[in-house]
PDB file of N, CA and C in Angstrom:
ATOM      1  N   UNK A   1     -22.353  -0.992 -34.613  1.00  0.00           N
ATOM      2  CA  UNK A   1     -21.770   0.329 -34.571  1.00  0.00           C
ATOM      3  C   UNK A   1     -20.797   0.404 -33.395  1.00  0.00           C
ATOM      4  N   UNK A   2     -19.788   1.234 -33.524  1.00  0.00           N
ATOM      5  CA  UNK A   2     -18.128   0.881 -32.878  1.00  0.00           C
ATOM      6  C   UNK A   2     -18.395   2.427 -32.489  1.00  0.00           C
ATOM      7  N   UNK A   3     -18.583   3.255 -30.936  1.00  0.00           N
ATOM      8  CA  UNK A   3     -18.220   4.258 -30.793  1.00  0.00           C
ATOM      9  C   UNK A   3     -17.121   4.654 -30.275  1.00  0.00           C
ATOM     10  N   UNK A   4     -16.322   5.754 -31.219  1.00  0.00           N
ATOM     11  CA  UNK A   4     -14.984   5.954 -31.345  1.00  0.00           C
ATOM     12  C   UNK A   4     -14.875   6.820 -29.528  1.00  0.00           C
ATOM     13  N   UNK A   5     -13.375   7.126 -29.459  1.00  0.00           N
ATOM     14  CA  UNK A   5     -13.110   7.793 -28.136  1.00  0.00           C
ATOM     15  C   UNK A   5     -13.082   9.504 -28.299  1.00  0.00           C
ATOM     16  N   UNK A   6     -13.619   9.841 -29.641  1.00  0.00           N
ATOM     17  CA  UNK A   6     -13.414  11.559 -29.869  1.00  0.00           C
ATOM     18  C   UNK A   6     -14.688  11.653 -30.378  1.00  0.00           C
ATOM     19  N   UNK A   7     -15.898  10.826 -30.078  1.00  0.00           N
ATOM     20  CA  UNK A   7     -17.133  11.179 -30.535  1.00  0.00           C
ATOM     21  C   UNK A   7     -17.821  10.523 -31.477  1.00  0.00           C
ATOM     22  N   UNK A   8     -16.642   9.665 -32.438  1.00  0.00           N
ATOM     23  CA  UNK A   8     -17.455   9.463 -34.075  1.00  0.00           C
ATOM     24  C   UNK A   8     -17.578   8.095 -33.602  1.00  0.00           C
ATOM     25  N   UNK A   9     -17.924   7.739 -34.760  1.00  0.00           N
ATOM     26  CA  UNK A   9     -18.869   5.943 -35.070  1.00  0.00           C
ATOM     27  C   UNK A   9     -18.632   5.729 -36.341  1.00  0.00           C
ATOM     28  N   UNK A  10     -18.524   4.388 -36.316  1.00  0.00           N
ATOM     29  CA  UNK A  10     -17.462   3.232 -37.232  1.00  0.00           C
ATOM     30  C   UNK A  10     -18.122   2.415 -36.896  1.00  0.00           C
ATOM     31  N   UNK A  11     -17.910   1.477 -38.020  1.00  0.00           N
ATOM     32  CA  UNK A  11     -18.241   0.037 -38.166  1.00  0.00           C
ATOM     33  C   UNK A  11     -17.371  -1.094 -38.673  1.00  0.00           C
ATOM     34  N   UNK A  12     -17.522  -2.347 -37.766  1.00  0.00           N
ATOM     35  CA  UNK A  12     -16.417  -3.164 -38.014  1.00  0.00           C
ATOM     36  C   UNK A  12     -17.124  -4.233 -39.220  1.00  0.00           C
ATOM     37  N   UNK A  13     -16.054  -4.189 -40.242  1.00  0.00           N
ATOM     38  CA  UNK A  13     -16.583  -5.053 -41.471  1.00  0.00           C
ATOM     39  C   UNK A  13     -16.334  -6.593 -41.492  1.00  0.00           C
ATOM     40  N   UNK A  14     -15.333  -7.341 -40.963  1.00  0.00           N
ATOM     41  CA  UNK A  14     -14.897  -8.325 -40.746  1.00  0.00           C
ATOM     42  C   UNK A  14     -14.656  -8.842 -39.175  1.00  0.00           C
ATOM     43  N   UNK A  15     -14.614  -9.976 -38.969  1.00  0.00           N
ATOM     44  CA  UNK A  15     -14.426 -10.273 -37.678  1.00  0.00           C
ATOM     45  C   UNK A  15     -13.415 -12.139 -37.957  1.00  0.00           C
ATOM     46  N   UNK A  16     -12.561 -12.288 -37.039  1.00  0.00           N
ATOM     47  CA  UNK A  16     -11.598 -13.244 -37.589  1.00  0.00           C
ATOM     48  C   UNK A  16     -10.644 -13.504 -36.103  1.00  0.00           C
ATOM     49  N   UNK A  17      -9.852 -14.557 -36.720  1.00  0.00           N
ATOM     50  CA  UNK A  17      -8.723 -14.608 -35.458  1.00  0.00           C
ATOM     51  C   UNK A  17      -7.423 -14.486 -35.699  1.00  0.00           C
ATOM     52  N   UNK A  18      -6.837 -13.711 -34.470  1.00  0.00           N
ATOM     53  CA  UNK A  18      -5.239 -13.189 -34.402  1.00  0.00           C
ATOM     54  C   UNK A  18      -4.316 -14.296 -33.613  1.00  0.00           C
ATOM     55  N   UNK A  19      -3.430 -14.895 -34.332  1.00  0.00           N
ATOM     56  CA  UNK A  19      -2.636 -15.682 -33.843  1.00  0.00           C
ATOM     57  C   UNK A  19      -1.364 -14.611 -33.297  1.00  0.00           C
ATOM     58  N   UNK A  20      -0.633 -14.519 -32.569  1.00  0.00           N
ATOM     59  CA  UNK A  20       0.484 -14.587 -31.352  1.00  0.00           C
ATOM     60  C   UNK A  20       1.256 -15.411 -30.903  1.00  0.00           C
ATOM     61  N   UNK A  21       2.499 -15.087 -30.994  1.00  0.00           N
ATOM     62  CA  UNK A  21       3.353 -15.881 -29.988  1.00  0.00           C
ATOM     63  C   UNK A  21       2.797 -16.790 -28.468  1.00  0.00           C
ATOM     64  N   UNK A  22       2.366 -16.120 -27.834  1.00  0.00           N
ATOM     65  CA  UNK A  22       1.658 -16.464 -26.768  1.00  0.00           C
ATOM     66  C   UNK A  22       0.031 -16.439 -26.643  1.00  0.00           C
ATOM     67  N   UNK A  23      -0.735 -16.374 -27.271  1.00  0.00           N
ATOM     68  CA  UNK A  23      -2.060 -16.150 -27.354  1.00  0.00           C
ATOM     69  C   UNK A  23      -2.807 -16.508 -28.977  1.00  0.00           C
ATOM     70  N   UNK A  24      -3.374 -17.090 -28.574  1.00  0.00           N
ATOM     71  CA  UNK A  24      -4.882 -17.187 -30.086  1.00  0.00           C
ATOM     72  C   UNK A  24      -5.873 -16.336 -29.980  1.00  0.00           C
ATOM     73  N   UNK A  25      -6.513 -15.172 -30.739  1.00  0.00           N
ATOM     74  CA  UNK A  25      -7.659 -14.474 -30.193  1.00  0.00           C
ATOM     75  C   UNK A  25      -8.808 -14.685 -31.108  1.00  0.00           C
ATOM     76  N   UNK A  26      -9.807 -15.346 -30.989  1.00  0.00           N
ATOM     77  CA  UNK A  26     -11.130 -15.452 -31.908  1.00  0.00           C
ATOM     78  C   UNK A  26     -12.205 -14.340 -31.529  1.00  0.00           C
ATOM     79  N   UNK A  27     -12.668 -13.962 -32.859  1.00  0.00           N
ATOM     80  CA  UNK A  27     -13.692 -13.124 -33.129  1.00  0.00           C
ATOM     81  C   UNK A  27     -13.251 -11.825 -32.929  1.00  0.00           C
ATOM     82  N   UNK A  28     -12.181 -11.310 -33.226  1.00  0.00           N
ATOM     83  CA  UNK A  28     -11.831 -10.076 -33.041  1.00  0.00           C
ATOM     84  C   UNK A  28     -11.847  -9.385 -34.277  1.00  0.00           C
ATOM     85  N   UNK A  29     -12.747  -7.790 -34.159  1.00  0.00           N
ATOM     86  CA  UNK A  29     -13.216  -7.162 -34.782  1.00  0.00           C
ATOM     87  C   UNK A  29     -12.498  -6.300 -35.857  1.00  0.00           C
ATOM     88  N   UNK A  30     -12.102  -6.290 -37.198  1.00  0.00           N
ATOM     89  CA  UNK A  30     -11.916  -5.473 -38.033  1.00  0.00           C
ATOM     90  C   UNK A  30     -12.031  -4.417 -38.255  1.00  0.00           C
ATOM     91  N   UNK A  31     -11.915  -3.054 -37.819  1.00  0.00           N
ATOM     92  CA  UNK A  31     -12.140  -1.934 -38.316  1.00  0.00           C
ATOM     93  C   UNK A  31     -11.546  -0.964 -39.384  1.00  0.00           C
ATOM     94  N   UNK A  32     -11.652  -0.947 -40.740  1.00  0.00           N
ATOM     95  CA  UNK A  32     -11.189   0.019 -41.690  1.00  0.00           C
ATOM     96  C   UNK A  32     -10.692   0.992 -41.299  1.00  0.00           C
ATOM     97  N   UNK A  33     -11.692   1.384 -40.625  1.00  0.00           N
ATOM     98  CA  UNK A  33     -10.936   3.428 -40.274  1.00  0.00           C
ATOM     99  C   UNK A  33      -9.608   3.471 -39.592  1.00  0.00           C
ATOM    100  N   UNK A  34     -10.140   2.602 -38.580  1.00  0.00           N
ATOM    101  CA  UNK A  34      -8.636   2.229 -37.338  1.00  0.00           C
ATOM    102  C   UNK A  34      -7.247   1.629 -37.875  1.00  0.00           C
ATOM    103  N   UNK A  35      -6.529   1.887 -37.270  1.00  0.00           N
ATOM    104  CA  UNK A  35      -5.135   1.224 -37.660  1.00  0.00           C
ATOM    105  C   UNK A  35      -4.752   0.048 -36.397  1.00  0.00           C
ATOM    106  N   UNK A  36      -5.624  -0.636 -35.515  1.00  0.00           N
ATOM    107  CA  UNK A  36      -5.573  -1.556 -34.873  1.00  0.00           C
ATOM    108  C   UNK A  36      -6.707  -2.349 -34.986  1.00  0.00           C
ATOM    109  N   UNK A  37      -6.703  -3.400 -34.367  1.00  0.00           N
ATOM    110  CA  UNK A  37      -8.202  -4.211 -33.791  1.00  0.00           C
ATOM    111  C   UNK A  37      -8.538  -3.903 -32.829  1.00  0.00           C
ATOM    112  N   UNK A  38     -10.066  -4.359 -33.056  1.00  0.00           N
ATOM    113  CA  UNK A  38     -10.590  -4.370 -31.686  1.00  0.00           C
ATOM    114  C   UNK A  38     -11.068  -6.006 -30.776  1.00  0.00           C
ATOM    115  N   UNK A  39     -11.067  -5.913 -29.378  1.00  0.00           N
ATOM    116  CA  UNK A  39     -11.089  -7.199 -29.094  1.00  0.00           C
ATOM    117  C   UNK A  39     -11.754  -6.986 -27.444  1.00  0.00           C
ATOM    118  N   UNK A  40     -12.518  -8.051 -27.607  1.00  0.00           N
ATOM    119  CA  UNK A  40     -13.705  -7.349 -26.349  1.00  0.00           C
ATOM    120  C   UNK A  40     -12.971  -8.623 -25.401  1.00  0.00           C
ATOM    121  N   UNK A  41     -12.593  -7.280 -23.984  1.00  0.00           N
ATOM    122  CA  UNK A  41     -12.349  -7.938 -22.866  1.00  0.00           C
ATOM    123  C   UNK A  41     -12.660  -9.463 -21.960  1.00  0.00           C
ATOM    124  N   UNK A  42     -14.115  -9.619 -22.240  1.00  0.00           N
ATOM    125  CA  UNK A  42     -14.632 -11.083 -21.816  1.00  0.00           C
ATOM    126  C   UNK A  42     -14.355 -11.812 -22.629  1.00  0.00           C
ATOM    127  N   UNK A  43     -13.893 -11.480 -23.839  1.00  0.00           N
ATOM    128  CA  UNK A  43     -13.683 -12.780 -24.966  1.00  0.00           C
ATOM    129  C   UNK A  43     -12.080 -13.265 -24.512  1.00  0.00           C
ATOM    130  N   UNK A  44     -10.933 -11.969 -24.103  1.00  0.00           N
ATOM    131  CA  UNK A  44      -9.716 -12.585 -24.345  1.00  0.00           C
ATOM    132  C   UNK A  44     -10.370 -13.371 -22.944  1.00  0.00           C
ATOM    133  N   UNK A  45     -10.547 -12.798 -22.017  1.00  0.00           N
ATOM    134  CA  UNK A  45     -10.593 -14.056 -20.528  1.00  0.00           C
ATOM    135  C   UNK A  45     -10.846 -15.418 -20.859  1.00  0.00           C
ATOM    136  N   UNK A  46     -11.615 -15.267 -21.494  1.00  0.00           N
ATOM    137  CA  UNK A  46     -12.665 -16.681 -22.147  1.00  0.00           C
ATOM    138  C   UNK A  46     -11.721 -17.904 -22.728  1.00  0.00           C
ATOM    139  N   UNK A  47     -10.927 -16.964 -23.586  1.00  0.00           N
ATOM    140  CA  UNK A  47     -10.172 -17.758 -24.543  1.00  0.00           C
ATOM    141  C   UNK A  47      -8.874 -18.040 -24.206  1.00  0.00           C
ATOM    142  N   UNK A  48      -8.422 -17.005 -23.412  1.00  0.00           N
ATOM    143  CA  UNK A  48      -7.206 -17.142 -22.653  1.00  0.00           C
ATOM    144  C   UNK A  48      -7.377 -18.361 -21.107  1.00  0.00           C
ATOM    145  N   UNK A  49      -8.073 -18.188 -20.756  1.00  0.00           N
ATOM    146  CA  UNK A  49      -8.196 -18.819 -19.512  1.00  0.00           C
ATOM    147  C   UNK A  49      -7.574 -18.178 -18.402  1.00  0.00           C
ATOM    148  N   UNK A  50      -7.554 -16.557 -18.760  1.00  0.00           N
ATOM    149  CA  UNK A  50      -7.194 -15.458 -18.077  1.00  0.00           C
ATOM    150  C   UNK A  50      -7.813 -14.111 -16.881  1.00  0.00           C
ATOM    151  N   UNK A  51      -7.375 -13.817 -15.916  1.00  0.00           N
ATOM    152  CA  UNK A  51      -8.335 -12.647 -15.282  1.00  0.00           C
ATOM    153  C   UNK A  51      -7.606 -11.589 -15.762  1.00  0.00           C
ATOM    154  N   UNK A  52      -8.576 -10.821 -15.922  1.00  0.00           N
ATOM    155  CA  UNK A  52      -8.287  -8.744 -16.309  1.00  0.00           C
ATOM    156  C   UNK A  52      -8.436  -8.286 -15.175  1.00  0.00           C
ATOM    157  N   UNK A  53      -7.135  -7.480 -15.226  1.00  0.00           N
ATOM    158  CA  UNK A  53      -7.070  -6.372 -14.150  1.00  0.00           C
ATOM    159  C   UNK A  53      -7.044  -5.139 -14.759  1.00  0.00           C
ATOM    160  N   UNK A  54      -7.758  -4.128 -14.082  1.00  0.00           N
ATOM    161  CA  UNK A  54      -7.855  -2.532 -14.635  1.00  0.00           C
ATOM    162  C   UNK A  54      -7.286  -1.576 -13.694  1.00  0.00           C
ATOM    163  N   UNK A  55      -6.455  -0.919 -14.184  1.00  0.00           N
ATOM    164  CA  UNK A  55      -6.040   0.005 -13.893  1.00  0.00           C
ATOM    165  C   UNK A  55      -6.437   1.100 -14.085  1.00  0.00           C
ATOM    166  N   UNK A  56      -6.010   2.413 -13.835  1.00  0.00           N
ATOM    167  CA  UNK A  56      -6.364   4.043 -14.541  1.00  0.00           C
ATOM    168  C   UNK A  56      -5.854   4.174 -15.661  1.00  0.00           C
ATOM    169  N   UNK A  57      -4.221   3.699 -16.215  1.00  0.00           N
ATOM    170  CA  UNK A  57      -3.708   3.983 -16.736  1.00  0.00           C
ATOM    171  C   UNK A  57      -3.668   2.382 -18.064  1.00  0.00           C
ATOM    172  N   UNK A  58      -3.570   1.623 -17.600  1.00  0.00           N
ATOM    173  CA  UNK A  58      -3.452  -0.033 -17.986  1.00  0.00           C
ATOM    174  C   UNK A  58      -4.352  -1.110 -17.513  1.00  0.00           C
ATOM    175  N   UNK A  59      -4.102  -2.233 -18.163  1.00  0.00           N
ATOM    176  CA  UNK A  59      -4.670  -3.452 -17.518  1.00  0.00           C
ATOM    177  C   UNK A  59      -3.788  -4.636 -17.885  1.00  0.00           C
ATOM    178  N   UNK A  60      -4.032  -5.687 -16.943  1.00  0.00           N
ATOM    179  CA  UNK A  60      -3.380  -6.707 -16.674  1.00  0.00           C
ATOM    180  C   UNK A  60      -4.035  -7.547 -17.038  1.00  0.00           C
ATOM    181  N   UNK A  61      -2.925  -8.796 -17.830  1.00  0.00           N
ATOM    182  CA  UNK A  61      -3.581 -10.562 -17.925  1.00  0.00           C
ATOM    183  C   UNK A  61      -2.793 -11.338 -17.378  1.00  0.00           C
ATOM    184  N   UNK A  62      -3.759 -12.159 -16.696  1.00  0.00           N
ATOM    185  CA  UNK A  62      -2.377 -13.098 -16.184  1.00  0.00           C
ATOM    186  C   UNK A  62      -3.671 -14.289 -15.928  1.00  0.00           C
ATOM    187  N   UNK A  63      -2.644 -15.325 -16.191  1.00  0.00           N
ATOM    188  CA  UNK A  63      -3.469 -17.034 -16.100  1.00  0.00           C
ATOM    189  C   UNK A  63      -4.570 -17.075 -14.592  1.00  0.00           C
ATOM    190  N   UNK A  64      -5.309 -17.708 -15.037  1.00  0.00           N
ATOM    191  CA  UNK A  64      -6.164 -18.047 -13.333  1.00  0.00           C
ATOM    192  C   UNK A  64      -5.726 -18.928 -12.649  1.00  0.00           C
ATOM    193  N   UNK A  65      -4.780 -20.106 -12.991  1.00  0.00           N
ATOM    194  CA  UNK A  65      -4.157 -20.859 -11.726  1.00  0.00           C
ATOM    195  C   UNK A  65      -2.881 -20.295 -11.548  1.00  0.00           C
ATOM    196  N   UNK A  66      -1.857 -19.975 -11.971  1.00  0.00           N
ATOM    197  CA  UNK A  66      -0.800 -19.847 -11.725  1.00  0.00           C
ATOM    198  C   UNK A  66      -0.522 -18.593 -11.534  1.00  0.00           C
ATOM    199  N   UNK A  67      -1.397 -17.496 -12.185  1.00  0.00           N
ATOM    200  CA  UNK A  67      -0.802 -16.159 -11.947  1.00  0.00           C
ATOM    201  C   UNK A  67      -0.104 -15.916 -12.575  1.00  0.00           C
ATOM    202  N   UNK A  68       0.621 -16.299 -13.852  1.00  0.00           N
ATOM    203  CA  UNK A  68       1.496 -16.108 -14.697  1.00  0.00           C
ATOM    204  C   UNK A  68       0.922 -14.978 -15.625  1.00  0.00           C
ATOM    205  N   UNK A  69       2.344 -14.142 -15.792  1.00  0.00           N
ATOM    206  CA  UNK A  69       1.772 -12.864 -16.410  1.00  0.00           C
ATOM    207  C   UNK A  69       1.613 -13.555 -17.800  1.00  0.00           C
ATOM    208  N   UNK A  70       0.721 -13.030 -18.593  1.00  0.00           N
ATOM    209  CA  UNK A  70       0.110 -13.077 -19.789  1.00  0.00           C
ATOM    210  C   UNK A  70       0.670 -11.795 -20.888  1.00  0.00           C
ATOM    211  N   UNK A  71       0.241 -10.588 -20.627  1.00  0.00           N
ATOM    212  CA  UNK A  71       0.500  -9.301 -21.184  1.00  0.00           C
ATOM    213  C   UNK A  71       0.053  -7.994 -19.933  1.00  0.00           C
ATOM    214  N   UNK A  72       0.313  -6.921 -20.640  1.00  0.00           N
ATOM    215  CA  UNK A  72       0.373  -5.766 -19.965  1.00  0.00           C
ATOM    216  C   UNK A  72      -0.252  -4.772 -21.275  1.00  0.00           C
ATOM    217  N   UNK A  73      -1.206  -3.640 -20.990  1.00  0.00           N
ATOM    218  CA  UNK A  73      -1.431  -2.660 -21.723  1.00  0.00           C
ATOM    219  C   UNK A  73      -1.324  -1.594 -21.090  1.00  0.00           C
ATOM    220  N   UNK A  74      -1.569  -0.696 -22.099  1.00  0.00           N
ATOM    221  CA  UNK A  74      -1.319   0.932 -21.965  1.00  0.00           C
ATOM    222  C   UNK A  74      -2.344   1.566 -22.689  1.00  0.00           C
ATOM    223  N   UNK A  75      -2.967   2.808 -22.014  1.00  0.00           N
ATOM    224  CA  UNK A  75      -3.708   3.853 -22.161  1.00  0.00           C
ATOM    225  C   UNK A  75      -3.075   4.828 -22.747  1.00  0.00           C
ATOM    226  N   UNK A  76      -4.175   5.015 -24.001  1.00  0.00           N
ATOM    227  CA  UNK A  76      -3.246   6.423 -24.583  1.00  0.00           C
ATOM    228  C   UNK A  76      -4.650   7.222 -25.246  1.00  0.00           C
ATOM    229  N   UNK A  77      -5.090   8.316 -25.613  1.00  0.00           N
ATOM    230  CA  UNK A  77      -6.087   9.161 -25.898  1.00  0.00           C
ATOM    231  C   UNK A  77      -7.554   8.091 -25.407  1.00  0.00           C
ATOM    232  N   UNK A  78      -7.585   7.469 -24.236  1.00  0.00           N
ATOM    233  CA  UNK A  78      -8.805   6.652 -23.676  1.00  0.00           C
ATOM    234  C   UNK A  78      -9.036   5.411 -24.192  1.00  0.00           C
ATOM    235  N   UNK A  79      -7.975   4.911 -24.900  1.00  0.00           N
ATOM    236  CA  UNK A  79      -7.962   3.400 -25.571  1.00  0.00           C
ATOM    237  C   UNK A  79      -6.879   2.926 -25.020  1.00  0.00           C
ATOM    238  N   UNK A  80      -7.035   1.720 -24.202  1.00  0.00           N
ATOM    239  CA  UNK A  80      -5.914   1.353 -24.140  1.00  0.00           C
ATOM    240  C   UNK A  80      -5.877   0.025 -25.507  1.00  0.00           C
ATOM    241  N   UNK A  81      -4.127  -0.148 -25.435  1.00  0.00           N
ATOM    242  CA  UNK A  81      -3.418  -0.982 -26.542  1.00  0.00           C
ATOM    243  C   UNK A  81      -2.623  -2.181 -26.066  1.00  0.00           C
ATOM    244  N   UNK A  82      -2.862  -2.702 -26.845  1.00  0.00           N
ATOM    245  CA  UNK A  82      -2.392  -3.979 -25.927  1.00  0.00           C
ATOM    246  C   UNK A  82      -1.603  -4.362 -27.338  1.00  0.00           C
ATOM    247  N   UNK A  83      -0.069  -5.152 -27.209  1.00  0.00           N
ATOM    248  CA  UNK A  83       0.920  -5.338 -28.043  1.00  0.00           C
ATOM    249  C   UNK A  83       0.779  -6.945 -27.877  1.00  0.00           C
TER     250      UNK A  83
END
């Protein structure tokens, strides 16, 4: 069970991987209702070979040896989105 950011609950039916230009993501979650995925924070680190940074507004990826930026997200109704 997937609890939403306005109260409700969903369930993810499929789970699979998102290929990217710059990134592979495994096991990321399917949700019907939603019009995005979902993708749990310790997994991209994992798979990326990346640290998360959190912000109020965003969060940051960037490589663990080099520091090379990875991506950038944005917060919008308490989800942030990551492109």
């Amino acid at each position: 069970m997937i609890d939403l950011p306005n109260t409700d609950h969903t369930l993810a039916t499929k789970q699979g991987t998102v290929e990217q230009e710059k990134m592979n993501l495994h096991k990321v979650l399917f949700v019907p209702d939603l019009s995005c995925n979902i993708i749990s924070i310790a997994r991209v680190s994992k798979d990326l070979n990346c640290t998360v940074t959190c912000f109020d507004n965003f969060f940051v990826l960037q490589g663990r040896t080099l520091r090379m930026l990875i991506g950038v997200s944005e917060q919008r109704d308490k989800v942030y989105y990551y492109k």
